[in-house]
Protein backbone atom coordinates (compact mmCIF):
# COMPACT_ATOMS: atom_id res chain seq x y z
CA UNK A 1 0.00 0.00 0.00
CA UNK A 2 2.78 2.51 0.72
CA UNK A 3 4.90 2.00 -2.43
CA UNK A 4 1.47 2.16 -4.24
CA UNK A 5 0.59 5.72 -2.63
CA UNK A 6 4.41 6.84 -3.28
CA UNK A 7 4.22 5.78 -6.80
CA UNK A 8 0.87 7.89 -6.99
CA UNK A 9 1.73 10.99 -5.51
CA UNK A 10 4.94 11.22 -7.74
CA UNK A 11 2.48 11.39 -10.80
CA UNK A 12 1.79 15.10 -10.06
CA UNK A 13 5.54 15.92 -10.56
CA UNK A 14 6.68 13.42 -13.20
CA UNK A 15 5.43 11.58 -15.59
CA UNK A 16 5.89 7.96 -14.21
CA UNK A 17 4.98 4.67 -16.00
CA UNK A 18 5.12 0.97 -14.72
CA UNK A 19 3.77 -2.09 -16.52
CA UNK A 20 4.08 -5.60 -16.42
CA UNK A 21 4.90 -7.43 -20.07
CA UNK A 22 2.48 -10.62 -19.98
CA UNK A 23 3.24 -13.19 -22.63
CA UNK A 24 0.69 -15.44 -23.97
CA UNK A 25 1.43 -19.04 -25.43
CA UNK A 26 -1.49 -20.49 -27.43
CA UNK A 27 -0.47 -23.70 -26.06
CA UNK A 28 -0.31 -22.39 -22.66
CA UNK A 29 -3.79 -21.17 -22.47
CA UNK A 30 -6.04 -22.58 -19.75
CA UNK A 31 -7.72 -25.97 -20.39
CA UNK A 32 -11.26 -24.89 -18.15
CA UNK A 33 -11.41 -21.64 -20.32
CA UNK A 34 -14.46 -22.54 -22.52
CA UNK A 35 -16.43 -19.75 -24.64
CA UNK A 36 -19.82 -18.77 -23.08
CA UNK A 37 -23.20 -20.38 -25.48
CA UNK A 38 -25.08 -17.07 -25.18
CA UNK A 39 -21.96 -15.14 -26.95
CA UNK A 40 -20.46 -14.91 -30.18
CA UNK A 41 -16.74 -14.62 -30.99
CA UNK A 42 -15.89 -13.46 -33.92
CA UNK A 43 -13.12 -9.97 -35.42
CA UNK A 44 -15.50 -6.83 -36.77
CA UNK A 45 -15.33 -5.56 -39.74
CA UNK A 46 -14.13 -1.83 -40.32
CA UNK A 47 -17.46 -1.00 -41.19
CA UNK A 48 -19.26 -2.95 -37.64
CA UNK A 49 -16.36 -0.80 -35.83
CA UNK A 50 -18.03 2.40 -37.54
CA UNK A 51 -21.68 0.92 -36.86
CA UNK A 52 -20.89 -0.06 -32.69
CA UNK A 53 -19.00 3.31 -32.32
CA UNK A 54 -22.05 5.23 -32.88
CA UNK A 55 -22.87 4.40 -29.41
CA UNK A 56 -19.50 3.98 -27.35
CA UNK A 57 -17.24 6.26 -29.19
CA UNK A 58 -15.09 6.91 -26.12
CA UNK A 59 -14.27 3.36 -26.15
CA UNK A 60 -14.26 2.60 -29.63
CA UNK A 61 -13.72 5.37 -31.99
CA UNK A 62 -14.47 5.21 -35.77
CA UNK A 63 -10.94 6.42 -36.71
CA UNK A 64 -9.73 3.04 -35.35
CA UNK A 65 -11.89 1.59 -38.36
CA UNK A 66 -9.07 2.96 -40.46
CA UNK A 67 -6.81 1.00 -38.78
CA UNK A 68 -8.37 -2.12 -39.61
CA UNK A 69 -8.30 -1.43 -43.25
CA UNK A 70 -4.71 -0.96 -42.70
CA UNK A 71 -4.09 -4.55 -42.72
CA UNK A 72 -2.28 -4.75 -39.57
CA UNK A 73 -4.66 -4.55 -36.96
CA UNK A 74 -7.65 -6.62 -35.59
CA UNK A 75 -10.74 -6.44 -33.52
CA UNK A 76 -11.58 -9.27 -32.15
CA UNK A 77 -15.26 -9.56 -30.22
CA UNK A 78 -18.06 -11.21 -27.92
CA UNK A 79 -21.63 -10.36 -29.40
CA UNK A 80 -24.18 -10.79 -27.53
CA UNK A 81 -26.68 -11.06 -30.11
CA UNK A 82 -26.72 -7.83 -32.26
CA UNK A 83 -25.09 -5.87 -29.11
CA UNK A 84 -21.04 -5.61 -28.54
CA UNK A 85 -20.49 -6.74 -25.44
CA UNK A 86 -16.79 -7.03 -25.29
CA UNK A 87 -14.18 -6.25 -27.51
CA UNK A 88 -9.92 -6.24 -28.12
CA UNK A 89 -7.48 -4.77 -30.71
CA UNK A 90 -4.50 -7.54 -31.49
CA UNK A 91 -1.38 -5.75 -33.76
CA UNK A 92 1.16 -7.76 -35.97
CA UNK A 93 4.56 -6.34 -35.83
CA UNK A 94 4.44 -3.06 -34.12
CA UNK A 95 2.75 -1.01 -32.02
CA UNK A 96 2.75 2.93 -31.86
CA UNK A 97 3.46 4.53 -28.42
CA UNK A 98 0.24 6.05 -28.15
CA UNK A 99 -1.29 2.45 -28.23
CA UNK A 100 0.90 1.40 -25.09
CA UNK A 101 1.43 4.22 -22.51
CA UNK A 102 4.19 6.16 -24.62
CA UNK A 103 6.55 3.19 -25.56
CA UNK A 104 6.62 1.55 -29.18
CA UNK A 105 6.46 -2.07 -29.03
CA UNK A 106 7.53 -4.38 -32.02
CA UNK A 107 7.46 -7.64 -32.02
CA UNK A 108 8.22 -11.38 -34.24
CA UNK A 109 5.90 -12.35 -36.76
CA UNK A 110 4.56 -15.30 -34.59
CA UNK A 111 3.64 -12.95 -32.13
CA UNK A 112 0.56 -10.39 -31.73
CA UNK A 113 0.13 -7.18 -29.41
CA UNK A 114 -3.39 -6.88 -27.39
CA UNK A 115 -4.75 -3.39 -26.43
CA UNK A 116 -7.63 -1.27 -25.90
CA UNK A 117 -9.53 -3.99 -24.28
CA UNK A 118 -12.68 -3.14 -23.09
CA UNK A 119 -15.76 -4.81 -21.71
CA UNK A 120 -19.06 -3.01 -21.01
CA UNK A 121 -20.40 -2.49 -17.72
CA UNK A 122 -23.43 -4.48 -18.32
CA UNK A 123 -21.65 -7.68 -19.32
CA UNK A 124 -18.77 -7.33 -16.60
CA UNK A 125 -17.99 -10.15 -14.18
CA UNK A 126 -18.41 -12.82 -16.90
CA UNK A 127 -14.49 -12.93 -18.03
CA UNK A 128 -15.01 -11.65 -21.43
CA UNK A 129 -11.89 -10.30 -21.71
CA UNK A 130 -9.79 -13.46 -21.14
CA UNK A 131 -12.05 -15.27 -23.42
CA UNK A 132 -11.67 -12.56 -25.89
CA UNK A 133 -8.00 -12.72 -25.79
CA UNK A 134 -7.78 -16.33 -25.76
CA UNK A 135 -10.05 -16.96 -28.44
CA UNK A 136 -8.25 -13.86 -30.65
CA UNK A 137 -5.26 -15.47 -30.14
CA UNK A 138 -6.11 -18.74 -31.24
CA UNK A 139 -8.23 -16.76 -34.01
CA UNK A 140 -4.82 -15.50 -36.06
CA UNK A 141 -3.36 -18.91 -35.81
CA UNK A 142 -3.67 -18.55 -39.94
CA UNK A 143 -1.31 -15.75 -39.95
CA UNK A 144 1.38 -17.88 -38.04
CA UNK A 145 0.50 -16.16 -34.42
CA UNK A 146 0.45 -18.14 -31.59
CA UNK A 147 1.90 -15.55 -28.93
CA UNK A 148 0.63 -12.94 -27.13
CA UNK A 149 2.05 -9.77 -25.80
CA UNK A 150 0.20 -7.64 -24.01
CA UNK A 151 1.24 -4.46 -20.54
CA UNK A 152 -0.77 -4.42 -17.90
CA UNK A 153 -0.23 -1.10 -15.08
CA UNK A 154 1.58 -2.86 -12.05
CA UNK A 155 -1.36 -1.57 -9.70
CA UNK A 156 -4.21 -3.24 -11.58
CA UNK A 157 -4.47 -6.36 -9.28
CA UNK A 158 -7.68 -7.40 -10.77
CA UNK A 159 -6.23 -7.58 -14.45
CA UNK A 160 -3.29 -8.81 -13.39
CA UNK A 161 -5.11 -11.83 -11.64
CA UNK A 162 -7.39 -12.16 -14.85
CA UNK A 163 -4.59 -12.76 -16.98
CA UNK A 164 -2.56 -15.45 -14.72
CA UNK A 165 -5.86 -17.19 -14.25
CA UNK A 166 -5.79 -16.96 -18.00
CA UNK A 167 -2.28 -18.43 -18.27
CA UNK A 168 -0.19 -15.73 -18.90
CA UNK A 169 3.79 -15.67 -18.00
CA UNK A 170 4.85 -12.11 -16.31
CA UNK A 171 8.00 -11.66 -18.18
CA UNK A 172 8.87 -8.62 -15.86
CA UNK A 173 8.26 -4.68 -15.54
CA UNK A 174 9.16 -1.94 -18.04
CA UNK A 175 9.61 1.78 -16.02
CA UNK A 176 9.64 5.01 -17.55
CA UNK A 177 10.12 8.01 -16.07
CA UNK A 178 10.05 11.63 -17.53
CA UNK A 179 10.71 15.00 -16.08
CA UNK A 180 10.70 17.78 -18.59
CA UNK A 181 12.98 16.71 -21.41
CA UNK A 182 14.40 14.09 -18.86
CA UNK A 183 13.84 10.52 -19.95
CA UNK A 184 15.04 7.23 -18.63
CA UNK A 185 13.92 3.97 -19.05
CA UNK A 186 14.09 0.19 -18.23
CA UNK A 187 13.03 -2.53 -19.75
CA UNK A 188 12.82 -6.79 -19.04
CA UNK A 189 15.45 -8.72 -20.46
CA UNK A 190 13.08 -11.94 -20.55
CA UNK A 191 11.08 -9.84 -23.09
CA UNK A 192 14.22 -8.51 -25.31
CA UNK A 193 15.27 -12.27 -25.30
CA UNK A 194 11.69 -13.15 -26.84
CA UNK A 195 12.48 -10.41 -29.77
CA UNK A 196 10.19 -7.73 -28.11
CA UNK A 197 11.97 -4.32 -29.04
CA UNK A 198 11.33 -1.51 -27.43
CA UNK A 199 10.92 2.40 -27.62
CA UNK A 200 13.68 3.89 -30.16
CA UNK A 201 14.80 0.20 -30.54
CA UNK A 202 10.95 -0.90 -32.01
CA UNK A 203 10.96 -1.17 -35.86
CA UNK A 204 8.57 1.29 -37.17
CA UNK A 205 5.50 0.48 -39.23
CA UNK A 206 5.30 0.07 -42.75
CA UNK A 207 3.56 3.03 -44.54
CA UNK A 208 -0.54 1.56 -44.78
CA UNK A 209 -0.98 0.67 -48.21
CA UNK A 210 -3.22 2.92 -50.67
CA UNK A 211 -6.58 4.35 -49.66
CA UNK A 212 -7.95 1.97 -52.54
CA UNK A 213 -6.27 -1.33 -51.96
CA UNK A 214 -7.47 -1.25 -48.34
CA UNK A 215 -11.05 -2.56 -48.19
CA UNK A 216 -9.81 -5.51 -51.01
CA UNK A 217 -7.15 -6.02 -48.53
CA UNK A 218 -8.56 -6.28 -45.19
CA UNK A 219 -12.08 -4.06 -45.16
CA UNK A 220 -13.53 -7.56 -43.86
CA UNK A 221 -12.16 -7.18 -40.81
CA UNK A 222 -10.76 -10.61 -40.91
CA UNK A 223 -7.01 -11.14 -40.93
CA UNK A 224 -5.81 -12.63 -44.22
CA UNK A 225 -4.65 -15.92 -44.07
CA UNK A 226 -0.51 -16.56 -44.74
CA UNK A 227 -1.51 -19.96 -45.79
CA UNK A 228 -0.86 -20.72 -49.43
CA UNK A 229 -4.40 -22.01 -49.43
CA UNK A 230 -6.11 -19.04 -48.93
CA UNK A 231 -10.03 -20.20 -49.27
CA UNK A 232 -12.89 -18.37 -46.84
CA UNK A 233 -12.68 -16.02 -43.74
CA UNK A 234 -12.99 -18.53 -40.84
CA UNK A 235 -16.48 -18.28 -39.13
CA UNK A 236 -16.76 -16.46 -35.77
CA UNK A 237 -16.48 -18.96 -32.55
CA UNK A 238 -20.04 -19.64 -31.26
């Protein structure tokens, strides 16, 4: 409790960050975790990101629409009929540092980035989000992913404890603190060892590809398959 209020009150004087990086194996993922009847799981299109925003814009904006149509990102849900109930964005490759607290994140091809998870208040307490990242995970095995990375603040106990339940590994804490043009930073050596760059050492993004390649590319929502087989989207999980 102390180090918790001392890490709080220096917030008002610098800008300090602490996360724990959580790494996901597919094979790793708990056995008792079984999707819920009454929900579907299943990524939204750019255009269903547009449609659901219309009434939770704070948590899902229609600019991140565009980002599915980019080709590298995903939104991967739990539908509760025709309502969202719970949602999560998975990256391939990189991640800008407005998507993780002020540090760019890239990462192997094998392995995907979670963020902006977000379950609404009506369908809390029914561990939507771990299903939602377990089944999104298992979701992109086409694309050769079968790892998860994801930062979680070191004071959110409750996540925290969702995601070990879940069967995450805590690979260790990344700390940034900034005061004025003052930066310094750490960052876990159990990640670096798994390929996970960070901050200047990230590889950037590619540039997105032309405004009218885009919805052939990836408008569906679905991430295209790296198999040489190609075929059909793969159906939600019901």
């Amino acid at each position: 409790m102390v180090r918790w209020v001392a890490y709080r009150s220096t917030q008002g004087l610098v800008d300090v960050k602490v996360a724990h990086v959580l790494w996901l194996d597919v094979a790793r993922i708990n056995p008792s975790l079984r999707p819920d009847a009454a929900y579907t799981f299943r990524f939204l299109s750019a255009e269903e990101v547009r449609t659901f925003s219309a009434d939770a814009k704070d948590s899902l904006p229609p600019a991140m629409a565009d980002r599915i149509l980019a080709g590298n990102d995903f939104c991967f849900a739990a539908l509760a009929g025709p309502r969202l109930a719970a949602f999560g964005w998975f990256a391939l490759g990189s991640i800008e540092p407005e998507h993780n607290d002020g540090t760019a994140l890239s990462f192997p091809p094998d392995v995907a980035y979670m963020y902006n998870g977000f379950t609404f208040p009506e369908f809390r307490g029914r561990r939507l989000h771990g299903l939602v990242k377990a089944l999104g995970l298992r979701a992109l095995a086409d694309r050769g992913v079968s790892k998860l990375v994801s930062t979680v603040d070191w004071t959110n106990g409750a996540s925290l404890r969702s995601n070990f339940r879940l069967g995450c590994v805590d690979l260790g804490r990344t700390g940034v603190l900034r005061l004025g043009r003052f930066r310094a930073a750490c960052y876990p050596r159990a990640a670096k060892r798994l390929g996970i760059r960070f901050a200047k050492d990230a590889i950037p993004r590619p540039a997105p590809p032309c405004v009218g390649d885009r919805e052939a590319v990836s408008g569906s929502g679905e991430p295209p398959s790296s198999s040489p087989r190609g075929g059909s989207p793969r159906p939600g999980f019901a």
